[in-house]
N, C-alpha and C. Protein backbone atom coordinates (compact mmCIF):
# COMPACT_ATOMS: atom_id res chain seq x y z
N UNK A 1 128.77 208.09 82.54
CA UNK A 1 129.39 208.80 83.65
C UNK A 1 129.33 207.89 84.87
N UNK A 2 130.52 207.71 85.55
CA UNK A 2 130.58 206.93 86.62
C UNK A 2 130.13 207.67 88.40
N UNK A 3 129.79 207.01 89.18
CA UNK A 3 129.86 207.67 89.91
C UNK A 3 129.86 207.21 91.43
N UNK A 4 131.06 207.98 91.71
CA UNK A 4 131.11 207.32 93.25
C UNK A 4 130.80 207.88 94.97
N UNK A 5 130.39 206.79 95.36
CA UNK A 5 129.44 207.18 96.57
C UNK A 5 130.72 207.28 97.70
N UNK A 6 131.04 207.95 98.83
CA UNK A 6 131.62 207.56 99.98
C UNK A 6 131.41 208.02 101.52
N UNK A 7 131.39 207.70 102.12
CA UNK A 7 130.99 208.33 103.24
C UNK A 7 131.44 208.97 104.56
N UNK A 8 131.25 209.68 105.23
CA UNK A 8 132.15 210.83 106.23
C UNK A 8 132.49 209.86 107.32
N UNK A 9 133.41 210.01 108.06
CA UNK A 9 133.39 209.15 109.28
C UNK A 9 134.45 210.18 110.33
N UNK A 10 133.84 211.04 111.52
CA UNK A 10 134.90 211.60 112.16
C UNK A 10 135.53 210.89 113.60
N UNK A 11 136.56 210.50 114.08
CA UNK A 11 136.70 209.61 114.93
C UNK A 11 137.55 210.83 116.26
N UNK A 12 136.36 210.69 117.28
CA UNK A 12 137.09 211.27 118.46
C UNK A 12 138.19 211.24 119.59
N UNK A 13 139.07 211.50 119.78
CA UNK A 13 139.51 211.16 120.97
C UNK A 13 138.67 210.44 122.24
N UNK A 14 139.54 208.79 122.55
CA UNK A 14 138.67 208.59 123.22
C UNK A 14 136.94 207.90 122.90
N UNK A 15 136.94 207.66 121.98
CA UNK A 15 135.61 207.17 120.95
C UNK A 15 134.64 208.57 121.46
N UNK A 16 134.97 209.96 122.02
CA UNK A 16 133.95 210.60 121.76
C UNK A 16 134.16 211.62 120.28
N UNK A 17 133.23 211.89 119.85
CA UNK A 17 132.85 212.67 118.06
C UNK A 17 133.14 213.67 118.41
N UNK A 18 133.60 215.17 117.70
CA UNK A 18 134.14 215.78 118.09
C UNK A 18 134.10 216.56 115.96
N UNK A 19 134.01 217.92 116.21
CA UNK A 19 133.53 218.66 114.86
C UNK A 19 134.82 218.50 114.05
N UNK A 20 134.72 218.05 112.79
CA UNK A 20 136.22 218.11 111.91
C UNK A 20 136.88 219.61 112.20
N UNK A 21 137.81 219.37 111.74
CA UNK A 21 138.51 220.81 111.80
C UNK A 21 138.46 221.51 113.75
N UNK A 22 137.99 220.56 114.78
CA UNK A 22 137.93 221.52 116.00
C UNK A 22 139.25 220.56 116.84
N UNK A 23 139.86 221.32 117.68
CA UNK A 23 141.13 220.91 118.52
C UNK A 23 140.51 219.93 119.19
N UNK A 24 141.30 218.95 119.34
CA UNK A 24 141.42 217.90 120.18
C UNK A 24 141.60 218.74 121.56
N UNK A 25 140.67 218.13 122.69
CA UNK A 25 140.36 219.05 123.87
C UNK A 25 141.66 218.84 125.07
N UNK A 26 141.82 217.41 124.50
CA UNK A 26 143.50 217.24 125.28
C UNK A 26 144.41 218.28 124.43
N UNK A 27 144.67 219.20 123.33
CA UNK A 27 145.95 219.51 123.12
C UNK A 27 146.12 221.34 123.88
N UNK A 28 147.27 221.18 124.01
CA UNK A 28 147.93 222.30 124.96
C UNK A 28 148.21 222.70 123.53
N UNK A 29 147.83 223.93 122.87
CA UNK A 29 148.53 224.53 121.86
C UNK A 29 149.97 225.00 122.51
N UNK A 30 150.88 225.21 121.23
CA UNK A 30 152.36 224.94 121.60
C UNK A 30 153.03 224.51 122.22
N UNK A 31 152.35 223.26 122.83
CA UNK A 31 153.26 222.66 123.56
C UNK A 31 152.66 221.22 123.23
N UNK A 32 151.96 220.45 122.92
CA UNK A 32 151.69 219.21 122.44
C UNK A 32 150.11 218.76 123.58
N UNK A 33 150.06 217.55 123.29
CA UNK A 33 149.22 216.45 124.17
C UNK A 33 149.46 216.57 125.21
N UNK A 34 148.40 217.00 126.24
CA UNK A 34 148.13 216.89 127.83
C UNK A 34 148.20 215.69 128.56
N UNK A 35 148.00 214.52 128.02
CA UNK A 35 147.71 213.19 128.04
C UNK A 35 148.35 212.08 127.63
N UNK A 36 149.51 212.81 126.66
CA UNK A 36 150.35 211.78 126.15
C UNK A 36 150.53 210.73 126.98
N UNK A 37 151.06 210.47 127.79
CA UNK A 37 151.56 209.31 128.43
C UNK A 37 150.59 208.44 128.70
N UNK A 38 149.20 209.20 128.66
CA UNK A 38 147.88 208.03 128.98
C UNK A 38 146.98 207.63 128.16
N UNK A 39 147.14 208.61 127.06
CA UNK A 39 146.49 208.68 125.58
C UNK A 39 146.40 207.66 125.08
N UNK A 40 144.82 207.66 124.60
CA UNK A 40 143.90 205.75 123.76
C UNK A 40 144.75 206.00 122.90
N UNK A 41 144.75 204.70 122.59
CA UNK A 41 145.43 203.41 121.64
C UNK A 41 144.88 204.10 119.66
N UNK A 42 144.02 205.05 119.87
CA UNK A 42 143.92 205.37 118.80
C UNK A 42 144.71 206.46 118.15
N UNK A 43 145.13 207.24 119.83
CA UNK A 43 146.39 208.31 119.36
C UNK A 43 147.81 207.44 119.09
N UNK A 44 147.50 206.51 120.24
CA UNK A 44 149.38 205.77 120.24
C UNK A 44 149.29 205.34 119.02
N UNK A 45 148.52 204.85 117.97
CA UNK A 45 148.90 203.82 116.66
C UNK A 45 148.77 204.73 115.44
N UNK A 46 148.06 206.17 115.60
CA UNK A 46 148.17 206.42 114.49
C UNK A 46 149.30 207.28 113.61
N UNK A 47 149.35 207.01 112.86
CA UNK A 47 150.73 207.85 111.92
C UNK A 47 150.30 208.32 110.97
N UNK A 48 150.96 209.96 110.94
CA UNK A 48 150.46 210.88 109.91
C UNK A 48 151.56 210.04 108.54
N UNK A 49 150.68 210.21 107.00
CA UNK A 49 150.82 210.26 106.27
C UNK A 49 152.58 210.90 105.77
N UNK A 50 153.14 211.63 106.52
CA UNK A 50 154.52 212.42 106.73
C UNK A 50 155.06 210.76 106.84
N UNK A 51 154.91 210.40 108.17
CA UNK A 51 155.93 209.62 108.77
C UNK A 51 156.23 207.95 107.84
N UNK A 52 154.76 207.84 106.37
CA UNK A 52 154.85 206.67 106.14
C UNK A 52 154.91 206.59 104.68
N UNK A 53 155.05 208.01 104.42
CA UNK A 53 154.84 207.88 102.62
C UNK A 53 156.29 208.68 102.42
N UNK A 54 157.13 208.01 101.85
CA UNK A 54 158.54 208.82 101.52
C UNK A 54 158.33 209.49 100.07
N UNK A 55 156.51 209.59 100.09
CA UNK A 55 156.64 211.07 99.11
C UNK A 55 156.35 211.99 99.58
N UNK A 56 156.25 212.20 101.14
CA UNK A 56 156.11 213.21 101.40
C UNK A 56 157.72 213.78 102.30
N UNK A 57 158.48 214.79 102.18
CA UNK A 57 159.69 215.33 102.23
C UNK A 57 159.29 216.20 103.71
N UNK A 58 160.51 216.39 104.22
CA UNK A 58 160.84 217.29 106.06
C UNK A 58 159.48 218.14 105.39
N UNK A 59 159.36 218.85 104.54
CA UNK A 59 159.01 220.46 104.57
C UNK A 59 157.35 219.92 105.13
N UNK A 60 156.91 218.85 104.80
CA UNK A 60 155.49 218.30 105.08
C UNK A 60 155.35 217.73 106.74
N UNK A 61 156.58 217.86 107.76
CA UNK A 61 156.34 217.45 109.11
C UNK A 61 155.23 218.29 109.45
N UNK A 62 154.44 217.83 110.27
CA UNK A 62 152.94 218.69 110.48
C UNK A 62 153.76 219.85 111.50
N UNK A 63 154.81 219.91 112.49
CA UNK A 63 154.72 221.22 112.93
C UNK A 63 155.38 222.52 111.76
N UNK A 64 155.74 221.78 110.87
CA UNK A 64 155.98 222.45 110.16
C UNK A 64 155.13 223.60 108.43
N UNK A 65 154.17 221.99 108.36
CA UNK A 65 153.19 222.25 107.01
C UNK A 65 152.28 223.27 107.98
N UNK A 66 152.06 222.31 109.43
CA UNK A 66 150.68 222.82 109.66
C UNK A 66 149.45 221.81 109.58
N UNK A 67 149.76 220.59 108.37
CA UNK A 67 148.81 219.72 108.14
C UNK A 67 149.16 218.14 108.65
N UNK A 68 148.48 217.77 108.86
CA UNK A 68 148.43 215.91 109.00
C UNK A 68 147.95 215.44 107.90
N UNK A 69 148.29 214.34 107.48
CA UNK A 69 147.70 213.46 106.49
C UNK A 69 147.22 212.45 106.96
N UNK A 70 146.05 212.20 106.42
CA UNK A 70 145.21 211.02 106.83
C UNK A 70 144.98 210.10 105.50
N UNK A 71 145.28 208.53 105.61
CA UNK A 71 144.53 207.70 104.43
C UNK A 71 142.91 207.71 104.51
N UNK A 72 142.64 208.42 103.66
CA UNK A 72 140.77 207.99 103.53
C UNK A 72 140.59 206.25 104.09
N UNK A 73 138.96 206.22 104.81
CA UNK A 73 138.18 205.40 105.34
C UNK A 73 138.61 204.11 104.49
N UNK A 74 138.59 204.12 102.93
CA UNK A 74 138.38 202.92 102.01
C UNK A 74 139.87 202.85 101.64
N UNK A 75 140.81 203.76 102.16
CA UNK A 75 142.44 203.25 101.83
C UNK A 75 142.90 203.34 100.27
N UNK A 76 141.57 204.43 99.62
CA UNK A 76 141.96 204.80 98.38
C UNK A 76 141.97 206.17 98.24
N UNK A 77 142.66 206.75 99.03
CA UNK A 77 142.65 208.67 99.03
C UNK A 77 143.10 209.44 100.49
N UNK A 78 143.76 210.05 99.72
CA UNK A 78 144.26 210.97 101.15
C UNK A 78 143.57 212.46 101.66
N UNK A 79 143.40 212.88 103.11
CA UNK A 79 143.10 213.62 103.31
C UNK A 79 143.68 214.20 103.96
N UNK A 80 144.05 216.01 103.58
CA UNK A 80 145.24 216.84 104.34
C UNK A 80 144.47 217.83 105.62
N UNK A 81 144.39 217.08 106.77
CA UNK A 81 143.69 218.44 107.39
C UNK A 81 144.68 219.10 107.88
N UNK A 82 144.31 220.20 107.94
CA UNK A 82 144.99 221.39 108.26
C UNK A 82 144.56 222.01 109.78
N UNK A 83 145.82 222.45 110.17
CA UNK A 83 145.37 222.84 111.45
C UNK A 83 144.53 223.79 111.93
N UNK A 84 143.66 223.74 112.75
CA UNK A 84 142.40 224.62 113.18
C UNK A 84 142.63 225.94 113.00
N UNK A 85 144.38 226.35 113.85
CA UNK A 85 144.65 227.71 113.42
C UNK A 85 145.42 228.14 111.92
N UNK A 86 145.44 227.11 111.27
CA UNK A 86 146.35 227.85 109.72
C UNK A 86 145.39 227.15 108.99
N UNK A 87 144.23 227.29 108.73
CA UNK A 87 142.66 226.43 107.99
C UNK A 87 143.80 226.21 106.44
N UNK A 88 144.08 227.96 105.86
CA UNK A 88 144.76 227.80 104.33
C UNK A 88 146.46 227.26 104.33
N UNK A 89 146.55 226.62 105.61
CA UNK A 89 147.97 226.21 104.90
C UNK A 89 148.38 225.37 103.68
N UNK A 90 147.35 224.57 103.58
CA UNK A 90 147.53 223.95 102.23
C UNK A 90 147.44 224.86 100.79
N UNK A 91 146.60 226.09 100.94
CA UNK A 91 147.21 226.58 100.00
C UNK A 91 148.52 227.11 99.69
N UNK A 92 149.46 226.83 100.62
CA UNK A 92 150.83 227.53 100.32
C UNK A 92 151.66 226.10 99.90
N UNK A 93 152.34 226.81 99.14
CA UNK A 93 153.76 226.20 98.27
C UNK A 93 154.57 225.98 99.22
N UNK A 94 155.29 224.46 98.95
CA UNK A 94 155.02 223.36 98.10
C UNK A 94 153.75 222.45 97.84
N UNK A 95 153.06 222.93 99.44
CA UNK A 95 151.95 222.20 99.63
C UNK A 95 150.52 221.80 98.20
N UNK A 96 150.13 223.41 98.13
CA UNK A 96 149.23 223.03 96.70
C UNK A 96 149.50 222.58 95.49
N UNK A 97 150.67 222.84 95.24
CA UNK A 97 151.16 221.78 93.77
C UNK A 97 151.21 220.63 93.99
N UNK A 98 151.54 219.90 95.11
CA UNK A 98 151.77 218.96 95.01
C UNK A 98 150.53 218.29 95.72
N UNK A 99 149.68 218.62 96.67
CA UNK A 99 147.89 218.21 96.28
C UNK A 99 147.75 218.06 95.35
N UNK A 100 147.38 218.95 94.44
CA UNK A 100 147.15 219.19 93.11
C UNK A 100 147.23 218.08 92.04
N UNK A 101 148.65 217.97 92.23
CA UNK A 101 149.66 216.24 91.33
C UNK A 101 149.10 215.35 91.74
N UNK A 102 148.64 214.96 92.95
CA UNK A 102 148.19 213.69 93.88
C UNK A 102 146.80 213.70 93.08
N UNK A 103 146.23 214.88 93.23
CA UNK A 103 144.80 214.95 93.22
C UNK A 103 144.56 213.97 91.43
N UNK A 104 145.39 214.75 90.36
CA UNK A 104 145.66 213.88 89.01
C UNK A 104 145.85 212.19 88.87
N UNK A 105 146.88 212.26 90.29
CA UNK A 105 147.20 210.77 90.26
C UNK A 105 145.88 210.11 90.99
N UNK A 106 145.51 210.70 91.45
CA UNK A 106 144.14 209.78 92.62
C UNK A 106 143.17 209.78 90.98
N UNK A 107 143.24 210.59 90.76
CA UNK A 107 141.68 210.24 89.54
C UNK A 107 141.74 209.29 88.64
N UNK A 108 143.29 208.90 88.16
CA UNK A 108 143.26 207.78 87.39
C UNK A 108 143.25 206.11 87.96
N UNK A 109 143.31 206.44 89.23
CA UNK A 109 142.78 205.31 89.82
C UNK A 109 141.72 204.54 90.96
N UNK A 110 140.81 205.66 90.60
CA UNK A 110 139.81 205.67 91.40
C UNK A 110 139.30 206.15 93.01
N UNK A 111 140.74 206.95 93.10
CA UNK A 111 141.07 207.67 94.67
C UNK A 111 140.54 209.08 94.39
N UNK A 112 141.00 209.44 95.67
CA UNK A 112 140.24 210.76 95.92
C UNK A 112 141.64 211.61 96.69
N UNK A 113 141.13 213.16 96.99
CA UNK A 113 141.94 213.54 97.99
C UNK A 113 140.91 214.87 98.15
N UNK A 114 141.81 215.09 99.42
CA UNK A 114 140.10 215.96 100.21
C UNK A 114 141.03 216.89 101.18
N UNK A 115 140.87 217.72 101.14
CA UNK A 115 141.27 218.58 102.03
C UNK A 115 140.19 219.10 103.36
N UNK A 116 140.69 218.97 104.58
CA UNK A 116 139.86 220.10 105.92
C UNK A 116 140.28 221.22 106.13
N UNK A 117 139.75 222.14 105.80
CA UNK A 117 140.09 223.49 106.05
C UNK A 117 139.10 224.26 106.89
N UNK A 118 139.87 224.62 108.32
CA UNK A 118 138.74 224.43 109.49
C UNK A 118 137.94 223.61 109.13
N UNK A 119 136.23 223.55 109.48
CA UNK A 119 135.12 222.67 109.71
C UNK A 119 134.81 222.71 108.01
N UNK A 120 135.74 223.11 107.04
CA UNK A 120 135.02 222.77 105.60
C UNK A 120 135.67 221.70 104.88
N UNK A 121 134.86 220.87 104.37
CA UNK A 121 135.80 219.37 103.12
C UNK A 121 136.04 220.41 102.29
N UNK A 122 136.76 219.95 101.53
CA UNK A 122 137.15 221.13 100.31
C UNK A 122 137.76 219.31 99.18
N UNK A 123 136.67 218.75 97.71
CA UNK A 123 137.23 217.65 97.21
C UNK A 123 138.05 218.37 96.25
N UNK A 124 139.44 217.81 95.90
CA UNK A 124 140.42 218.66 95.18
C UNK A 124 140.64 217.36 94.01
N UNK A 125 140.60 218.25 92.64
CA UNK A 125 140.76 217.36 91.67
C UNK A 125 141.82 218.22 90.55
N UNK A 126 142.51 217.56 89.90
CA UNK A 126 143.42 218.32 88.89
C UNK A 126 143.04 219.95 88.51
N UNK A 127 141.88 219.69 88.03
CA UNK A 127 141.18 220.98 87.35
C UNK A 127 140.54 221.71 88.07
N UNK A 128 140.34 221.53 89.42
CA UNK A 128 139.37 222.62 90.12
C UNK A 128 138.84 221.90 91.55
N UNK A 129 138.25 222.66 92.16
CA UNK A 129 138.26 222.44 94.35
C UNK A 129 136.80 222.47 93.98
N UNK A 130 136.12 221.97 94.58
CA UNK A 130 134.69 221.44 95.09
C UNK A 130 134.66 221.43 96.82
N UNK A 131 134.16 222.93 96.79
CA UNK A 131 134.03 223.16 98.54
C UNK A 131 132.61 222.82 99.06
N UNK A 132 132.70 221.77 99.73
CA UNK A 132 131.37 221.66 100.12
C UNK A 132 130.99 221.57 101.40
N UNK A 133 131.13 222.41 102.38
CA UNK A 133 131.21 223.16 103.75
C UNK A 133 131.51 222.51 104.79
N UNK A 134 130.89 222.58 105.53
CA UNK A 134 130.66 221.82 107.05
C UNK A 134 129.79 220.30 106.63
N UNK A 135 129.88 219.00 106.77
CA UNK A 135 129.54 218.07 106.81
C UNK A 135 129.45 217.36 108.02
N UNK A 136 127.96 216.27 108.13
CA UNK A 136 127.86 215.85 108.95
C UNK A 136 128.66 214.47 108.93
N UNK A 137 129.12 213.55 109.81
CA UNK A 137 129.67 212.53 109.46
C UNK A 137 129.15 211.49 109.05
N UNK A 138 127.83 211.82 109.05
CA UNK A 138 126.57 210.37 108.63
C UNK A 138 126.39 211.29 106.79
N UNK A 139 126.78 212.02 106.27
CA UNK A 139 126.64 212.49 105.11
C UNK A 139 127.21 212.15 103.89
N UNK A 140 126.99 211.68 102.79
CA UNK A 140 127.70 211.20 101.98
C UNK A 140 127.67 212.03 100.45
N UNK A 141 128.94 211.82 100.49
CA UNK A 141 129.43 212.35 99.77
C UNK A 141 129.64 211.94 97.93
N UNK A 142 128.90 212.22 96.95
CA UNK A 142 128.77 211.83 95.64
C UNK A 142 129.41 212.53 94.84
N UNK A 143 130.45 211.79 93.79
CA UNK A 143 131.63 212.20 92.71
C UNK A 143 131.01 211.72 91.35
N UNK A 144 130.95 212.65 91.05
CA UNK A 144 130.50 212.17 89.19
C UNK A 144 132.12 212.53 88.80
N UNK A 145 132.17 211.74 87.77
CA UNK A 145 133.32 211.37 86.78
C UNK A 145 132.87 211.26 85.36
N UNK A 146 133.76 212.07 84.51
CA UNK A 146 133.70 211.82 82.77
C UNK A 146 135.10 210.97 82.47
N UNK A 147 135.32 210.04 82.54
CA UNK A 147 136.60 209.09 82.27
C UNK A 147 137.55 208.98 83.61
N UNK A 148 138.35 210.05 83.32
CA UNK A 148 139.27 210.12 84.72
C UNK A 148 138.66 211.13 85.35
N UNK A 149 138.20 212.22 84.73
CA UNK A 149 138.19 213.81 85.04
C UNK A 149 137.39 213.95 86.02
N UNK A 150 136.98 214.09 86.94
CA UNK A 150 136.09 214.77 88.15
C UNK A 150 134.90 215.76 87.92
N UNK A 151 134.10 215.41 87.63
CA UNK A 151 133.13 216.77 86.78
C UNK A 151 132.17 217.59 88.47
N UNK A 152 132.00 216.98 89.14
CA UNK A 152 130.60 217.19 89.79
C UNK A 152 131.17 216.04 91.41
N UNK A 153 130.53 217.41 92.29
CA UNK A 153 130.54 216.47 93.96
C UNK A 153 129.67 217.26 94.17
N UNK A 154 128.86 216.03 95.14
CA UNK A 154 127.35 216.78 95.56
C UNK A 154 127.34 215.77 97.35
N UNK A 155 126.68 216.44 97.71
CA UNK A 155 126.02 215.33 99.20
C UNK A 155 125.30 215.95 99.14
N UNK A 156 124.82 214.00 100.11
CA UNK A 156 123.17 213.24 100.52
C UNK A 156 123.24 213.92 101.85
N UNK A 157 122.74 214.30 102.53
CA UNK A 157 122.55 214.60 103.64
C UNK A 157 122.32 213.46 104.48
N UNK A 158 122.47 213.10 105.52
CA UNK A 158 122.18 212.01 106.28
C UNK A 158 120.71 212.04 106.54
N UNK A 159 120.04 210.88 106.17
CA UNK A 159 119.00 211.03 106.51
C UNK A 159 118.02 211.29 105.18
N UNK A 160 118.57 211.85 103.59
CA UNK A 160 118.03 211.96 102.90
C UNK A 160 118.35 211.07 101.96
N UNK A 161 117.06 210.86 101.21
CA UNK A 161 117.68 209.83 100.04
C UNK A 161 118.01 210.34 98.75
N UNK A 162 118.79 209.41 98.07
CA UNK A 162 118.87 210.02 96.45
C UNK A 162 117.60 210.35 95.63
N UNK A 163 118.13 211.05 94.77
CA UNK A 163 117.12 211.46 93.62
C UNK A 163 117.59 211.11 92.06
């Protein structure tokens, strides 16, 4: 059984930390960024997963899903957070089938995909969701694998060691 280690990393507006799943303190709900025009270099450069993967189709624009896509830390897995106020939009169609498909395709090559739903990771694999709550960002996160298949996710707590 293989098994892989990875670790949380949440990046704030502004280099301050800030709880997964909680609003960015600049955003004006329904109406966008307070700050746009002055907004760090980490808002100006980044691009949701929508705007760069032409597998993802209009119905996935975040005002529309609800979600952003993020490339995981190691650039081998995607993560769909969902917006603070629609936590389950990813469970709605088209959205979960096609997690779902990704989630198949990530296992045969050593990726991942992870959903935020409010302040919870939720690891999503072909066969079944591994919710594993509120995480700290120093916490890491452990995937047991039987070939391709996903058997088991557990976290280290920051600060604790393996067993």
């Amino acid at each position: 059984m293989r098994r892989l280690h990875l670790m949380l990393q949440n990046h704030g507006c502004h280099g301050n930390r800030q709880p997964r799943g909680a609003w960015c303190p600049h955003c004006l709900r329904g109406k966008g960024c307070g700050i746009y025009a002055g907004r760090p270099d980490g808002c100006r450069t980044f691009l949701c997963g929508w705007l760069v993967n032409p597998r993802f189709g209009p119905e996935w624009k975040p005002d529309r899903s609800k979600i952003v896509i993020t490339i995981d830390r190691d650039g081998n897995g995607l993560t769909f957070q969902c917006d603070p106020g629609f936590p389950e939009a990813w469970r709605k169609e088209p959205y979960y089938g096609q997690i779902k498909n990704l989630a198949a395709i990530a296992a045969r090559h050593d990726g991942s995909i992870s959903v935020n739903s409010g302040r919870n990771l939720i690891i999503i694999s072909a066969e079944r969701e591994f919710a594993l709550g509120e995480l700290g960002e120093q916490d890491e996160i452990v995937r047991e694998y039987s070939g391709d298949r996903l058997t088991g996710v557990s976290v280290i707590k920051a600060g604790k060691t393996r067993r």
